[in-house]
C-alpha atoms as a PDB file:
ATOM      1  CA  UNK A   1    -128.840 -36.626 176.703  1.00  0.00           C
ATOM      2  CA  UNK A   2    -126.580 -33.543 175.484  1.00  0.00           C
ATOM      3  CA  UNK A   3    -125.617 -32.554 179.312  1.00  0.00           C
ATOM      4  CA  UNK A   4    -124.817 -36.846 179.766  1.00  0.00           C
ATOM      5  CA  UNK A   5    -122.578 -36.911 176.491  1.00  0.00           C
ATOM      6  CA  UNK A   6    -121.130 -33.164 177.787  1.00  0.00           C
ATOM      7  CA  UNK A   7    -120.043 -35.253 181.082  1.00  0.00           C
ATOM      8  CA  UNK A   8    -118.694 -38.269 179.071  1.00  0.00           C
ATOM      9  CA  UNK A   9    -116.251 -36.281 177.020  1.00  0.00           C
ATOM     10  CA  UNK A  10    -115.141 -33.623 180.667  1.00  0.00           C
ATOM     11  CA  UNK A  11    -114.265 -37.024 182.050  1.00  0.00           C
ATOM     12  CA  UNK A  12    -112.642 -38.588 179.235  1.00  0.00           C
ATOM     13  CA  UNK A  13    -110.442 -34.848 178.896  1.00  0.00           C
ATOM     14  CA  UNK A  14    -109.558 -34.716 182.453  1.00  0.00           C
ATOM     15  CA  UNK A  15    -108.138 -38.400 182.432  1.00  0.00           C
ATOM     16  CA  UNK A  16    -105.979 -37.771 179.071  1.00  0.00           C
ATOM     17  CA  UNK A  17    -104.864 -34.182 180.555  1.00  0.00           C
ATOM     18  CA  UNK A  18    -103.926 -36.685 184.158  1.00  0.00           C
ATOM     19  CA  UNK A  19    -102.496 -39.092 181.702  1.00  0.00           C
ATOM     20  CA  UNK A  20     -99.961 -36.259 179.967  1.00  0.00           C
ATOM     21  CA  UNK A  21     -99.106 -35.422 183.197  1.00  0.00           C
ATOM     22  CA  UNK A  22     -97.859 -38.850 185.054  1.00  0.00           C
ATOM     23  CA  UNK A  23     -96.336 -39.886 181.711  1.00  0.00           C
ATOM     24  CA  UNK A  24     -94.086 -36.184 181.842  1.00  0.00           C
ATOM     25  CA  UNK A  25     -93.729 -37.010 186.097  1.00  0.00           C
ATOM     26  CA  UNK A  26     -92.636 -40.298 185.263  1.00  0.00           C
ATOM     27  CA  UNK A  27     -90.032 -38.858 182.564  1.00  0.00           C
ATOM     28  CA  UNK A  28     -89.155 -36.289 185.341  1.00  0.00           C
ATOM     29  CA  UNK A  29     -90.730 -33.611 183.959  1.00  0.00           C
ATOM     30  CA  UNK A  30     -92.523 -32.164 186.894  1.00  0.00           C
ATOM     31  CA  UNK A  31     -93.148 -28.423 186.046  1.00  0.00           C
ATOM     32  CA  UNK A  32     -94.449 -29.575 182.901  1.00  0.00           C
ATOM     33  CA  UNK A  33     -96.506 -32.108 184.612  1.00  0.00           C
ATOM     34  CA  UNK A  34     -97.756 -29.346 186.872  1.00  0.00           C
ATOM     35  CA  UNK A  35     -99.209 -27.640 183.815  1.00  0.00           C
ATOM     36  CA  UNK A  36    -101.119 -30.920 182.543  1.00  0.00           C
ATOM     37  CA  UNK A  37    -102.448 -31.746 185.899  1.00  0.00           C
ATOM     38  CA  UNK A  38    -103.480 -27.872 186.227  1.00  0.00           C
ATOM     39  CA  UNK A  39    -105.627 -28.224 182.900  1.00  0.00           C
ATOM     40  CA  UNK A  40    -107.438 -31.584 184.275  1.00  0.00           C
ATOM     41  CA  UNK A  41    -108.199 -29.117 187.332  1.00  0.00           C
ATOM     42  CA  UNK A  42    -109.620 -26.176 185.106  1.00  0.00           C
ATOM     43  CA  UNK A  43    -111.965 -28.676 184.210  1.00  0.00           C
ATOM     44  CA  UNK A  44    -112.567 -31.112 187.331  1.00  0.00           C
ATOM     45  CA  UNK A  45    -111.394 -29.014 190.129  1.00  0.00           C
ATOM     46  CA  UNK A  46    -112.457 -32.104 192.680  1.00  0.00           C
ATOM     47  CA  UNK A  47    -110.605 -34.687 190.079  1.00  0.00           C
ATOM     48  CA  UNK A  48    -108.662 -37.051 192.713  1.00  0.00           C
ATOM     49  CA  UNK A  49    -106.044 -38.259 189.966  1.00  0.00           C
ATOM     50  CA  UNK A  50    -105.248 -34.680 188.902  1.00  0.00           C
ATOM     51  CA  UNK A  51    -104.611 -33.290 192.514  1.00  0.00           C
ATOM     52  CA  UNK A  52    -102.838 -36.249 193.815  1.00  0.00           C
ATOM     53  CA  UNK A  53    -100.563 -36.226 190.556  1.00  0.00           C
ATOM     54  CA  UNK A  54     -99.790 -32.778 190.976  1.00  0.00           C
ATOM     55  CA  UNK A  55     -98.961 -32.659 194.363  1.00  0.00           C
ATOM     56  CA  UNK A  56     -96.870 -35.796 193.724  1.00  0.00           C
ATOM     57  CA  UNK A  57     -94.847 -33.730 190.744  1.00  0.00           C
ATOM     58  CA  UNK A  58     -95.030 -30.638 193.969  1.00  0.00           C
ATOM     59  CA  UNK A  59     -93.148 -33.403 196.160  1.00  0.00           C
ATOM     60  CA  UNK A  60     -90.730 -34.156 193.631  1.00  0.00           C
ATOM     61  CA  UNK A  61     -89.632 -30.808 192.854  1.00  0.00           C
ATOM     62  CA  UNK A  62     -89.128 -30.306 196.479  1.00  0.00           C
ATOM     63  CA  UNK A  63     -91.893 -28.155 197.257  1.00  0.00           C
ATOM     64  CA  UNK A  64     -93.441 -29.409 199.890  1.00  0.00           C
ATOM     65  CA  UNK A  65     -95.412 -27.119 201.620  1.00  0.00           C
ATOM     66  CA  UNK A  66     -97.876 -26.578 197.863  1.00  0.00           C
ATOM     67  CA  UNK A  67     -97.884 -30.559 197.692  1.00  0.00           C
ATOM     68  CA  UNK A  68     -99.187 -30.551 201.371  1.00  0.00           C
ATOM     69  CA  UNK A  69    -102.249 -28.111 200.435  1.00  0.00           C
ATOM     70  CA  UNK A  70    -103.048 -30.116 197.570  1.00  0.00           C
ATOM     71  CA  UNK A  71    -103.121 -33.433 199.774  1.00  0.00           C
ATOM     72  CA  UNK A  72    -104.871 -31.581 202.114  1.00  0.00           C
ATOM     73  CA  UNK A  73    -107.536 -30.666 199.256  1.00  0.00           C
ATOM     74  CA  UNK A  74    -107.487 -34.523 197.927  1.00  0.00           C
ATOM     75  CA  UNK A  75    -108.331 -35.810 201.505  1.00  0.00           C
ATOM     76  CA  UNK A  76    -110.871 -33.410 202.104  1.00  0.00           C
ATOM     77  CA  UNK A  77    -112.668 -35.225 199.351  1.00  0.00           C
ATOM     78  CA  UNK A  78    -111.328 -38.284 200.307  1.00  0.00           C
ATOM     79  CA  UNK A  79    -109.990 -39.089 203.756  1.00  0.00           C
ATOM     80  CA  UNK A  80    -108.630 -42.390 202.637  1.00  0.00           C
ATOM     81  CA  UNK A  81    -107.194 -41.503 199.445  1.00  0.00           C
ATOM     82  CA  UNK A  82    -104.006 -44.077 200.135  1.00  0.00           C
ATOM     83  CA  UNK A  83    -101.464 -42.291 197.885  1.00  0.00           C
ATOM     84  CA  UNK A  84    -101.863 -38.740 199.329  1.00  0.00           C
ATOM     85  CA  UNK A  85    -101.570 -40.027 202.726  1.00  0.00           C
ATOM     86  CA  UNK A  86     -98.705 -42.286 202.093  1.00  0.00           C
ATOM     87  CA  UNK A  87     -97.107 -38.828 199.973  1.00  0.00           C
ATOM     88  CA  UNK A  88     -98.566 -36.476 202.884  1.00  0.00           C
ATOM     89  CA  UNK A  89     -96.690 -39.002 205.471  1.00  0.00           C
ATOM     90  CA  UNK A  90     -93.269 -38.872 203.089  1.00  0.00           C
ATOM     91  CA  UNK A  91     -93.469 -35.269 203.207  1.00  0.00           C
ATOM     92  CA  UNK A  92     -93.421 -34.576 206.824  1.00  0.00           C
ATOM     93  CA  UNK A  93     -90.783 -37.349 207.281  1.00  0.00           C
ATOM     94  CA  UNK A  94     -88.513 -35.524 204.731  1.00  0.00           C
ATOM     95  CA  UNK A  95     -89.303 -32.193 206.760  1.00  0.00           C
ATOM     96  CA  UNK A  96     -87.489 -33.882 209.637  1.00  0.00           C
ATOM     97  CA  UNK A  97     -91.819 -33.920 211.199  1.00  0.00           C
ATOM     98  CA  UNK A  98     -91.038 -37.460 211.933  1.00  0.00           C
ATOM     99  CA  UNK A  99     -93.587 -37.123 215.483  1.00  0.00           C
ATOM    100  CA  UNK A 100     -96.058 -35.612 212.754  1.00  0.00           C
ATOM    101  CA  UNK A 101     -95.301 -38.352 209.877  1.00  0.00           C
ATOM    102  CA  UNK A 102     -96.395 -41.138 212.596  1.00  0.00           C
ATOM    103  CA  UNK A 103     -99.587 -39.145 213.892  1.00  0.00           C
ATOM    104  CA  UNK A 104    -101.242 -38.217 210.451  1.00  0.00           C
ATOM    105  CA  UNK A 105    -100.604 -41.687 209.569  1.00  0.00           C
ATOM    106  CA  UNK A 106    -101.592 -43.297 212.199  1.00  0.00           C
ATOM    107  CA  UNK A 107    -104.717 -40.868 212.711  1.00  0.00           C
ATOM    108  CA  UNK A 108    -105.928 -41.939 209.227  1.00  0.00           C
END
């Protein structure tokens, strides 16, 4: 019961931590968002929200090539996770990978 309730409160900590950090990306505040979204991955290193919001706050700061290895990471857990592919996609087009952009996306 201990290890259940232990699991309860990991979960309920990673989604406030993911919550901090799209409420500071949506105020864009992306480095602090990064930090937030970091914390939620100390704890749940395979949390889909956490990843995907930090390589979304990665995007926005213009640093694209960390954002693609976290979407990389995000897909690898999920392969149709529809926000880092439509992110992953964005990125490539904004790198001018438009031939790229259209084969991931049409791949997945």
């Amino acid at each position: 019961m201990e290890i259940k309730e232990n699991n309860k409160y990991r979960a309920y900590e990673v989604s406030m931590w993911c919550r901090k950090g799209d409420a500071l990306s949506t105020a864009a505040n992306y480095e602090q968002a990064i930090i937030w979204f970091d914390a939620a991955l100390k704890i749940d290193p395979n949390s889909l929200d956490a990843l995907c919001g930090k390589g979304n706050a990665l995007r926005m700061r213009g640093q694209y090539d960390e954002a693609i290895l976290v979407f990389d990471k995000t897909l690898a857990i999920n392969t149709k996770h529809a926000s880092s592919l439509a992110y992953k996609g964005e990125i490539l087009r904004m790198k001018n990978k438009h031939d790229a952009a259209i084969l991931f996306l049409t791949e997945h």
